[in-house]
Each structure stands twice: as structure tokens, then as C-alpha cells.
Protein backbone atom coordinates (compact mmCIF):
# COMPACT_ATOMS: atom_id res chain seq x y z
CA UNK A 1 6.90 14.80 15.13
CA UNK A 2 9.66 14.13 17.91
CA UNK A 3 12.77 14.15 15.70
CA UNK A 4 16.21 12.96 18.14
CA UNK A 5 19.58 14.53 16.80
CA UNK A 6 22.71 12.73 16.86
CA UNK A 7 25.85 14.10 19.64
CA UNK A 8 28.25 15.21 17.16
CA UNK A 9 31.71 15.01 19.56
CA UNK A 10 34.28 12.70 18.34
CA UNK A 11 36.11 10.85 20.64
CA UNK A 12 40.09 9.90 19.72
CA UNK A 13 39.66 6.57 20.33
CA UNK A 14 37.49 6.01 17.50
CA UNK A 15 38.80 3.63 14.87
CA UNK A 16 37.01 4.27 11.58
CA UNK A 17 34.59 1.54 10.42
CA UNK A 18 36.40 1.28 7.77
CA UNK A 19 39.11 -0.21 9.06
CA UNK A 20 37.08 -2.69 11.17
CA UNK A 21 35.63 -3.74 7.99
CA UNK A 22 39.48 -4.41 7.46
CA UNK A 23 40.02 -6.24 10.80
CA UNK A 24 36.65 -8.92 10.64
CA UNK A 25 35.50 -8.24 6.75
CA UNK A 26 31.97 -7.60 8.43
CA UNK A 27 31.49 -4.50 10.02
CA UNK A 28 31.94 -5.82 13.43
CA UNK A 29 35.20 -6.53 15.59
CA UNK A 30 37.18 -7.38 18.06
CA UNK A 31 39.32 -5.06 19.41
CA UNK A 32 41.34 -6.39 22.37
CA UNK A 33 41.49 -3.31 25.21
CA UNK A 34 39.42 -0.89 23.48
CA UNK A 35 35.57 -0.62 25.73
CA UNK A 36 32.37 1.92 25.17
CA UNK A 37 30.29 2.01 27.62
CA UNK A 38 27.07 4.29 27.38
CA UNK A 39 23.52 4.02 29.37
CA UNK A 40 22.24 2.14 26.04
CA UNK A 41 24.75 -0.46 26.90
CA UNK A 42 24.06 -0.68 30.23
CA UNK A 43 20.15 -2.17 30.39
CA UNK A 44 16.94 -2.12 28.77
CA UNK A 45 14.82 0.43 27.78
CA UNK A 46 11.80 1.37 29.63
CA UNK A 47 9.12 1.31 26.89
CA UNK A 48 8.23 4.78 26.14
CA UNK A 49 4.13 5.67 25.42
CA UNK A 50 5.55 9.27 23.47
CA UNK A 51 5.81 8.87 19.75
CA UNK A 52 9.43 8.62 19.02
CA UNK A 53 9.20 6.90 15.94
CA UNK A 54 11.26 8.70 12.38
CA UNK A 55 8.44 8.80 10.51
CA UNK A 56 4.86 10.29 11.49
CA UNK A 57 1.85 8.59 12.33
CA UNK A 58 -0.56 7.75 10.35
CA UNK A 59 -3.87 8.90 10.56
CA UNK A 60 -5.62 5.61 8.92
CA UNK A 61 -4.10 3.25 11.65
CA UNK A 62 -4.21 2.77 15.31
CA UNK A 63 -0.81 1.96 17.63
CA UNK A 64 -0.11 0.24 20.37
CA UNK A 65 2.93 -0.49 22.15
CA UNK A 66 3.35 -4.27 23.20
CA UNK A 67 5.57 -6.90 24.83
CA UNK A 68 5.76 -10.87 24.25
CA UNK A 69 8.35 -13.15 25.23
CA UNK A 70 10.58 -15.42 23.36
CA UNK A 71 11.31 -19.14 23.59
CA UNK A 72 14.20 -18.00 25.43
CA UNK A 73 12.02 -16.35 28.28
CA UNK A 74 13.35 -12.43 26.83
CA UNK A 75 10.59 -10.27 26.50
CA UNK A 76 10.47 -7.94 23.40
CA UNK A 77 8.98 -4.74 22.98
CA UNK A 78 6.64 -4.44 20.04
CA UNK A 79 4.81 -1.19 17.83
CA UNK A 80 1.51 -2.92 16.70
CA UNK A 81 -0.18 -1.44 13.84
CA UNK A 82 -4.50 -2.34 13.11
CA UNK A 83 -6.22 -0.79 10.13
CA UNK A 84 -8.66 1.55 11.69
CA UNK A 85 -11.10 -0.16 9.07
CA UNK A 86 -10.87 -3.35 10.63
CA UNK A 87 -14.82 -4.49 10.38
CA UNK A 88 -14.64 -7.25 8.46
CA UNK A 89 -13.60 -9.66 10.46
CA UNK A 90 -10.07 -11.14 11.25
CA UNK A 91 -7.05 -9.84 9.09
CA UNK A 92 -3.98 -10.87 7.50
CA UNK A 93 -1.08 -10.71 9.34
CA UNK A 94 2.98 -8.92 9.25
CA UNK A 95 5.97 -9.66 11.48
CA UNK A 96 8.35 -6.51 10.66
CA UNK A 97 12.33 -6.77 11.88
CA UNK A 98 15.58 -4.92 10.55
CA UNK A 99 17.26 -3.50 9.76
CA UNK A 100 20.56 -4.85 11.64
CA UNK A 101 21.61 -2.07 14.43
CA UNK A 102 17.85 -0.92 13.86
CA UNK A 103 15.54 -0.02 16.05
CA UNK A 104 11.66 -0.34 15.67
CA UNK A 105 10.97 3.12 15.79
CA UNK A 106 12.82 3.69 11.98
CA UNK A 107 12.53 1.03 8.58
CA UNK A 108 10.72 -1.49 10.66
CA UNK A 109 7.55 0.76 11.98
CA UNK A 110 7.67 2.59 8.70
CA UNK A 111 7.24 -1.10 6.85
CA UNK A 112 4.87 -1.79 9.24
CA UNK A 113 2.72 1.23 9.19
CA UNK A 114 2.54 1.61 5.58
CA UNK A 115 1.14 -2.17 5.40
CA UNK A 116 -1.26 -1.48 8.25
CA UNK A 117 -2.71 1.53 5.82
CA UNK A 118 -3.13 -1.47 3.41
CA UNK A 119 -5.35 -3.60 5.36
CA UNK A 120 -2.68 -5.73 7.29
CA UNK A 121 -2.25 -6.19 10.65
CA UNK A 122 1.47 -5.70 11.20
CA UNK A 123 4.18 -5.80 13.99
CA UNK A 124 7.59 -3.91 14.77
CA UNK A 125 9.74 -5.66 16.67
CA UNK A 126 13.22 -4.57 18.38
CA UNK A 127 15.47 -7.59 18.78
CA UNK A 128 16.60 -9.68 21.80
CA UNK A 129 19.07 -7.09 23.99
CA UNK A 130 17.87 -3.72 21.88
CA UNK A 131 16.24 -0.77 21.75
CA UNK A 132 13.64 -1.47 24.58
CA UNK A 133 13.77 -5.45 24.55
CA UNK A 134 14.76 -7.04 27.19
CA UNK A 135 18.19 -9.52 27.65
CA UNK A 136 21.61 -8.58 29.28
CA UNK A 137 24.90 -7.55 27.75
CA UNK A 138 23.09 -4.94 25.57
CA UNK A 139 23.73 -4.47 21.68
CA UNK A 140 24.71 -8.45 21.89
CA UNK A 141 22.92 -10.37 18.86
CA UNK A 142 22.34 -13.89 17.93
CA UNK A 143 21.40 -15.52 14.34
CA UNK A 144 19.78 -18.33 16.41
CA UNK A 145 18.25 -16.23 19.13
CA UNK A 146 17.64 -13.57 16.53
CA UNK A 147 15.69 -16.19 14.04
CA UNK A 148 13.26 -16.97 17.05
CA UNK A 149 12.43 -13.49 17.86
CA UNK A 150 10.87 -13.44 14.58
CA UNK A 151 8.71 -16.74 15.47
CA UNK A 152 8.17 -14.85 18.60
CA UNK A 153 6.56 -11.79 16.70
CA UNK A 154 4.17 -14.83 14.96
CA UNK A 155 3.30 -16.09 18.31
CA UNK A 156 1.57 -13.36 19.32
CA UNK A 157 0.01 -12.16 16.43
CA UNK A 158 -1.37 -16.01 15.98
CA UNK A 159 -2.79 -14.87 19.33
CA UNK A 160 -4.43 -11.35 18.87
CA UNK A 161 -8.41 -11.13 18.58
CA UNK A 162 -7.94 -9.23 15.06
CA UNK A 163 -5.57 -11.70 13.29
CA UNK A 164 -6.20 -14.95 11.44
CA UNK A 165 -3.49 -16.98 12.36
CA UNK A 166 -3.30 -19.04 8.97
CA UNK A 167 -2.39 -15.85 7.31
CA UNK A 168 0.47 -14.23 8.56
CA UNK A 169 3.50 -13.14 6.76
CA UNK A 170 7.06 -11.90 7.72
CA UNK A 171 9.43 -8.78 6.38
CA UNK A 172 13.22 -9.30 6.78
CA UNK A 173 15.04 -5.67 6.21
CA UNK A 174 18.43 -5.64 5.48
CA UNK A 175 20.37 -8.17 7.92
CA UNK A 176 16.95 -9.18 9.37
CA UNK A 177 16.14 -10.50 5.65
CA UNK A 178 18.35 -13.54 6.01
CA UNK A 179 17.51 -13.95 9.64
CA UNK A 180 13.36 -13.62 8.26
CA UNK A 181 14.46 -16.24 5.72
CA UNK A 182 15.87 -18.88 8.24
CA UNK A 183 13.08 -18.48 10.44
CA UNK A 184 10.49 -18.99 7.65
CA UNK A 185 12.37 -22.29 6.81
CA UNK A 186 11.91 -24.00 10.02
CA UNK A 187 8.71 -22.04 10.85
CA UNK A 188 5.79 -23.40 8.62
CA UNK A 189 3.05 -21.68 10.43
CA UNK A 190 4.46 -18.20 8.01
CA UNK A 191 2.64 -18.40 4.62
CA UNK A 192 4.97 -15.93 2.81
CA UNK A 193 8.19 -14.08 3.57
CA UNK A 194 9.82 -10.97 1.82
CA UNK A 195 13.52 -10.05 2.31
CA UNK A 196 14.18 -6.46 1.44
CA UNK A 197 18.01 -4.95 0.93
CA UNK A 198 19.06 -8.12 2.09
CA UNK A 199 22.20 -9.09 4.35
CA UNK A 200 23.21 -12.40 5.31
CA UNK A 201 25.11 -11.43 8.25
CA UNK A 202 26.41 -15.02 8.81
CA UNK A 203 28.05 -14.70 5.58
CA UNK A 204 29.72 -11.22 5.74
CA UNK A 205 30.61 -11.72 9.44
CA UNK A 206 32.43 -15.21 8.52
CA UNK A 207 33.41 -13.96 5.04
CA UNK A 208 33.59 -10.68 4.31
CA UNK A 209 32.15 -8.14 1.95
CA UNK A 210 32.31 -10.10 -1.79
CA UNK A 211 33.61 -13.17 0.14
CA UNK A 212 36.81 -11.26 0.51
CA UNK A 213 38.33 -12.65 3.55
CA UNK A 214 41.08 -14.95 3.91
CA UNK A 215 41.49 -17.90 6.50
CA UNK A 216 44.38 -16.07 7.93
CA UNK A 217 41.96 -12.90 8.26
CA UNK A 218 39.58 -15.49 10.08
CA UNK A 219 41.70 -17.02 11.95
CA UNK A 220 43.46 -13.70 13.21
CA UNK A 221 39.65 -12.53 14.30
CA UNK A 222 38.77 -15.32 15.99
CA UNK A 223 42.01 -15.38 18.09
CA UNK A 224 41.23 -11.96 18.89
CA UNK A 225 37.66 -12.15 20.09
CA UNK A 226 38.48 -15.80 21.87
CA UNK A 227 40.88 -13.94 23.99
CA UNK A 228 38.16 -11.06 24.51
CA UNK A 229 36.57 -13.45 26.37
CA UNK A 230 38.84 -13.85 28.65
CA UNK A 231 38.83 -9.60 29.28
CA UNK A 232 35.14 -9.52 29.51
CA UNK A 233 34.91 -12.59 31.92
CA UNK A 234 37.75 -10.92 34.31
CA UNK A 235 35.69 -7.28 33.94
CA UNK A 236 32.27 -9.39 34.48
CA UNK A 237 30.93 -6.91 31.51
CA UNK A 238 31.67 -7.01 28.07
CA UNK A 239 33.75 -4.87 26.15
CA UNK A 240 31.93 -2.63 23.22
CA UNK A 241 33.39 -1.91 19.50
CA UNK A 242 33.60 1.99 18.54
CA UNK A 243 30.71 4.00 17.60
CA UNK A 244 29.11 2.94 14.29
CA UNK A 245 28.26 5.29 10.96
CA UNK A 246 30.62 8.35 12.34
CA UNK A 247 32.76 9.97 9.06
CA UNK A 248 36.16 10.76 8.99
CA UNK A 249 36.28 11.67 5.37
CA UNK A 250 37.53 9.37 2.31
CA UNK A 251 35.01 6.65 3.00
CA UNK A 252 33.23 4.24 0.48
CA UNK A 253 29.92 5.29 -0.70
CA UNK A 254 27.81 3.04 1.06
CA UNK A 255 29.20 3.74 4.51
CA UNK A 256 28.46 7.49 3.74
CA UNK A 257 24.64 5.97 2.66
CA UNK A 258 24.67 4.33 6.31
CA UNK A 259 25.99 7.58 7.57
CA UNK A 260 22.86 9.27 5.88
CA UNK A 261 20.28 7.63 7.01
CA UNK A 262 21.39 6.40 10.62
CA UNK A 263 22.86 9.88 11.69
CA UNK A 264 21.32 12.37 10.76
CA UNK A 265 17.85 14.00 11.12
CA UNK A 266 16.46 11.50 8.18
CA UNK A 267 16.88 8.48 10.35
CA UNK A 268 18.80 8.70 13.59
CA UNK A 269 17.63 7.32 16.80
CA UNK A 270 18.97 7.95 19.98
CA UNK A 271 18.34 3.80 21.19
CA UNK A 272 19.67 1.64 17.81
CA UNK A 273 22.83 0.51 17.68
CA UNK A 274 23.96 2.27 14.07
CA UNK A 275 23.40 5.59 15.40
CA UNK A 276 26.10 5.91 16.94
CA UNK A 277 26.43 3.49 19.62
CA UNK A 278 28.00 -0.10 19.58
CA UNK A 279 27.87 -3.75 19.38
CA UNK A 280 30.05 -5.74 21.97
CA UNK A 281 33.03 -6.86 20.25
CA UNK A 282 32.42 -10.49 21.01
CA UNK A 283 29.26 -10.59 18.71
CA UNK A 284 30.68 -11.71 15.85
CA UNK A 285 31.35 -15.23 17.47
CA UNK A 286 28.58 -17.00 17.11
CA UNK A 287 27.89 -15.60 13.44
CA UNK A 288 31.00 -17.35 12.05
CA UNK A 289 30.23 -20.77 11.90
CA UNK A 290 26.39 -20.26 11.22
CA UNK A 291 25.32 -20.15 7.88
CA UNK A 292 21.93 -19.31 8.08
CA UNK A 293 20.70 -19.36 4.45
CA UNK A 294 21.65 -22.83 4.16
CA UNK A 295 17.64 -24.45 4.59
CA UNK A 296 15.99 -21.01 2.59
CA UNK A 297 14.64 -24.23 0.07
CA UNK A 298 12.61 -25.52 2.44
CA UNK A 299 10.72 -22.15 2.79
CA UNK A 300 8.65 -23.90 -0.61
CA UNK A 301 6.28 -24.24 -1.14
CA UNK A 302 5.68 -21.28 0.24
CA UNK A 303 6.67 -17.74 -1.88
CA UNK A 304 9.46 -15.59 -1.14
CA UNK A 305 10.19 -12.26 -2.62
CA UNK A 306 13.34 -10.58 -2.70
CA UNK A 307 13.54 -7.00 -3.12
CA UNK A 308 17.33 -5.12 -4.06
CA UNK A 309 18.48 -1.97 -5.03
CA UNK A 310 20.14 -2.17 -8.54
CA UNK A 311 23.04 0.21 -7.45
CA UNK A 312 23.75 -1.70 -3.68
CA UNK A 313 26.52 -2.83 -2.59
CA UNK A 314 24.31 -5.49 -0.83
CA UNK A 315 22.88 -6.61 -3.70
CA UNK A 316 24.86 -9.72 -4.23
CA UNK A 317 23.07 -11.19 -1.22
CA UNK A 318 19.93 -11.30 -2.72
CA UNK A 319 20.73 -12.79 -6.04
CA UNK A 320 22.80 -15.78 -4.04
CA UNK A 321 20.46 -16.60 -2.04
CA UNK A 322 16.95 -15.90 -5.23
CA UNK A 323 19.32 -18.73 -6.61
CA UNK A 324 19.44 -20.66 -3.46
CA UNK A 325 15.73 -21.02 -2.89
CA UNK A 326 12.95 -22.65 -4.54
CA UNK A 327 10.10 -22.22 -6.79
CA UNK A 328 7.92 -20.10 -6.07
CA UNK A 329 10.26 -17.34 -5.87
CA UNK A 330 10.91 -13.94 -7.46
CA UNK A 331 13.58 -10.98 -7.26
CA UNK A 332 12.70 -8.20 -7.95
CA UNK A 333 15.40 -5.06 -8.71
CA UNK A 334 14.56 -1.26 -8.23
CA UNK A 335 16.24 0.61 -10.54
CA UNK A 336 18.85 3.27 -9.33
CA UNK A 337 18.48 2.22 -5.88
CA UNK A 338 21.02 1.67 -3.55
CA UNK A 339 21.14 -0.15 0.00
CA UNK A 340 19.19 2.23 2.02
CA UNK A 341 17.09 3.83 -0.40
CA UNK A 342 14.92 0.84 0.64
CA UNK A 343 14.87 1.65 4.43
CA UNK A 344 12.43 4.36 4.20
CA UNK A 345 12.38 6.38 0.65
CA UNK A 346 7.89 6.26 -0.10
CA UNK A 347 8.62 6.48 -3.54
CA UNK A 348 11.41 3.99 -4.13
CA UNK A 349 10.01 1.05 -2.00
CA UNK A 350 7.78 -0.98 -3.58
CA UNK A 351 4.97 -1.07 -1.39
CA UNK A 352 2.18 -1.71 -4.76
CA UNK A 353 3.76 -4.94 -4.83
CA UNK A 354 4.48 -5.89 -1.16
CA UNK A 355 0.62 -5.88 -1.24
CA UNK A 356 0.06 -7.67 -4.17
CA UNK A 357 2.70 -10.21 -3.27
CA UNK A 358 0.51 -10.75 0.47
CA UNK A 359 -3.05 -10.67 -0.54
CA UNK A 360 -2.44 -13.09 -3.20
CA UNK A 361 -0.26 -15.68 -0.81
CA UNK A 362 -2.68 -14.79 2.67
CA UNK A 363 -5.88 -14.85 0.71
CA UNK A 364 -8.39 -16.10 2.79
């Protein structure tokens, strides 16, 4: 298996994560003067045939690597997984996204792989303006534009030959589990939805870790990416936050956990944002006044699963918004698990009851 390894220089204008955490409360900010600029920032990726995914293939599925487009005319690169015992007719269906900063080729195509050994036919997705989707500025994301690449993924699988369109199903990862649960919401045609290691990015971005920021925080954030705006428009290219999940020593245990998984041979990849490349610092705008969790009632009567770690940090998100929604619901805690034990550990994520949880809500 292809296995990319991180660059391991340091540059001094790095300012710890840490301390953006500080700045916005959300792991993102704005940071006047200071630009990165690297080819993944510059355009899209040319999709790549080679297998360049963190995990290894599976010998019980077959691949393909496939585009759609969006509402918004951005075409998205897709891994599409089929059963390789696919006989019996047309199949249940998975939309995969997430985590946040992800790329396809880590949690996402392992999630979607490991369903597709279970009789599911299940897609990967990268994002609008990532990995090897289309849209200009790169590493740019949108809750609204964000939400519809997810009813993008169920477009086309409503479409393929091997799918029955009145059973498909969507997995949110991590900050893609609130953006899965707003687009179930609106999206009726999805008959059941899990969110694992949930984030609602809408909330931390506006709010903070634990709710912890104050309106003077907010406001000073918001001055400071409004008058970004003004830098970007005069350079005619947006300006890019420091690299993300790089150690300096002293940090809190999940951002060491983040550090784990997204740089180093476990789960780096050379094209997603958290491994060691950037947002632009502007992102954060259109996060802050967009609580996305707000309809996740409407998802009934339709299920919804949450899945947490009983040790993450995250784990308040899922327990908010389990309260939030409607009957039928469940949450479900792994014991001793913390935030990214559920990106890609075999034996921690519960994929017995991910398929339970579909074949009893896409029966046929």
C-alpha cells in the first residue's frame, strides 16, 4: 500500500493551533497579514487512478473513481465502493463525508469500504474546493454548500444501475456529522443518517469549544476576518491560516490525538487540509451565524444514530444534539474511546451495528 509521509520542516511563522483556538474558539482564524500558499491551495486535484487511499483495499469489493456535480455546478470527485457479490439485484445505498479537513482517501473510504464488504453500496466523497473536487479558492468550506454536497453524493447514487434509490443512507464523520444531519433534515429522499464523533462546526466556529467564547471574542474575530476581506480582494487571492496538527510541545490531548492520526504514517495525506496544510482564514465567516443543527427534528420520522467516544472531547456535540432530535433516535457511547479512535481504529468502531442500524431502516 502507497503510504504518503508528512514534510517535517517547521516554518517560524507558524502560530500554534492552540492559540488560534484562542483567537476564534474554533480551530480556525483570521489572522490579518499572515498568507500560506502551497500547490494544494492553488487548484484542484487531477483525480488520480493509483491507490492512494490510508487503508488497503479490500479484496471483497470493487472501486471506482467518480465525479458528479453539485447544485452549485462544482463537480466532486468520488471513491465508489460495490460488493463484488452484487447478484441479487439492486442494493442499499451509503453517502460517506468527513471528517472536516479530510480527505476521501482516509475515515471516509475506510467507512465506506468496510460497508461495501457488508453488502452496501457506498460512496466517498471529498468536499466542494478539496482534495480533488473541484471549486476555486481551495481549502474554502461552506455549511450550506457543504450540506448539498452530501445531497449531491444521493443524486448520483439514486442514479447508478446497482442502487435502489428508496434505500439510501448517509454517514456524517466528525464535522461532516452535523453537516450529514442538516442535509438529512431538508433531504427526505435519505431513509437513515448516522453521525459518528460528531462536530457541529457552526457551533464551535461561532462559539467555541464548551460554548466558551465571549461576544467580545466574537466580535474581535469577526472584525478581523471582515477586514481580511478587504486584503484578499486587493491580492485577488485569499489569504491561508498556518499549517494545521503541527506540535510544539505542551498541547492538550486531543490536538496531540489530531496530531496522531492526521500526521503521521497512521493517517496522513498529502491532499487534506489537517495534514498539514490550511484553510483560508476567511472560512469561518459564513459558519458564524449558521446554526445548522437547528431543523435535526425534522429528520423523524426517519432514525438517526449517533455514535461518540466516551473519553472525547467532542462528545458534548452528540449528546446536544441526541437531545435535540426526535424519536426514533439512539446514542450510542464506545467505551474508552476518544475523538479519533472512531476515524479508523477496526476494533473500536462499531461497524456490527452500523449494519444492523441500515438493514433494518433500508430493508427492502
Amino acid at each position: 500500500m502507497p503510504v504518503n509521509t508528512p514534510d517535517t520542516k517547521t516554518s517560524a511563522r507558524t502560530i500554534h493551533r492552540r492559540e488560534l483556538l484562542k483567537l476564534t474558539g474554533a480551530g480556525v482564524a483570521a489572522l490579518g497579514a499572515v498568507s500560506i500558499s502551497n500547490p494544494l491551495e492553488a487548484k484542484a486535484q487531477n483525480m488520480s487512478n493509483e491507490w492512494d487511499k490510508v487503508f488497503p483495499l479490500s479484496d471483497k469489493i470493487d472501486h471506482e473513481k467518480i465525479t458528479f456535480k453539485n447544485r452549485y455546478g462544482i463537480t466532486l470527485s468520488g471513491d465508489l465502493y460495490l460488493p463484488k457479490d452484487r447478484a441479487r439485484g439492486r442494493l442499499p445505498a451509503l453517502a460517506v463525508g468527513g471528517p472536516f479537513g479530510a480527505v476521501k482517501e482516509q475515515s471516509s473510504g475506510l467507512y465506506a469500504q468496510t460497508m461495501a464488504e457488508r453488502g452496501f453500496v457506498t460512496l466517498a466523497f471529498d468536499p466542494s474546493y478539496t482534495g480533488e473536487s473541484g471549486g476555486e479558492p481551495r481549502n474554502v468550506a461552506s455549511p450550506d454548500i457543504n450540506t448539498e454536497d452530501f445531497s449531491a453524493a444521493v443524486d448520483y447514487l439514486g442514479l447508478h444501475a446497482s442502487v435502489d434509490r428508496e434505500r439510501i443512507g448517509v454517514i456524517g464523520i466528525c464535522g461532516w456529522g452535523g453537516m450529514a444531519l442538516n442535509a438529512v433534515a431538508a433531504d427526505k429522499r435519505v431513509k437513515a443518517v448516522v453521525a459518528s464523533t460528531m462536530y457541529d462546526m457552526t457551533r464551535v466556529m461561532s462559539k467555541g469549544y464548551n460554548d466558551s467564547v465571549t461576544l467580545e471574542q466574537r466580535t474581535q474575530a469577526l472584525e478581523q476576518m471582515s477586514r481580511q476581506r478587504w486584503a484578499d480582494a486587493e491580492n485577488g487571492a485569499p489569504a491561508y491560516q498556518p499549517p494545521f496538527n503541527e506540535l510544539k510541545g505542551a498541547e492538550a490531548q486531543f490536538l496531540v490525538d489530531y496530531h496522531d492520526y492526521y500526521m503521521t504514517r497512521r493517517g496522513y495525506h498529502a491532499r487534506a487540509v489537517n495534514s498539514g496544510n490550511s484553510w483560508t482564514q476567511t472560512t469561518p465567516l459564513s459558519f458564524m451565524n449558521m446554526p445548522i443543527v437547528t431543523y435535526i427534528a425534522e429528520i423523524s420520522p426517519r432514525p438517526v444514530l449517533f455514535i461518540h467516544g466516551e473519553k472525547a472531547h467532542s462528545r458534548y456535540f452528540s449528546e446536544t444534539a441526541f437531545a435535540a432530535a426526535a424519536e426514533p433516535k439512539e446514542l450510542m457511547i464506545i467505551p474508552g474511546a476518544n475523538h479519533t479512535d472512531l476515524y479508523d481504529k477496526l476494533d473500536v468502531i462499531p461497524f456490527d451495528k452500523l449494519t444492523s442500524f441500515f438493514n433494518q431502516h433500508l430493508a427492502a
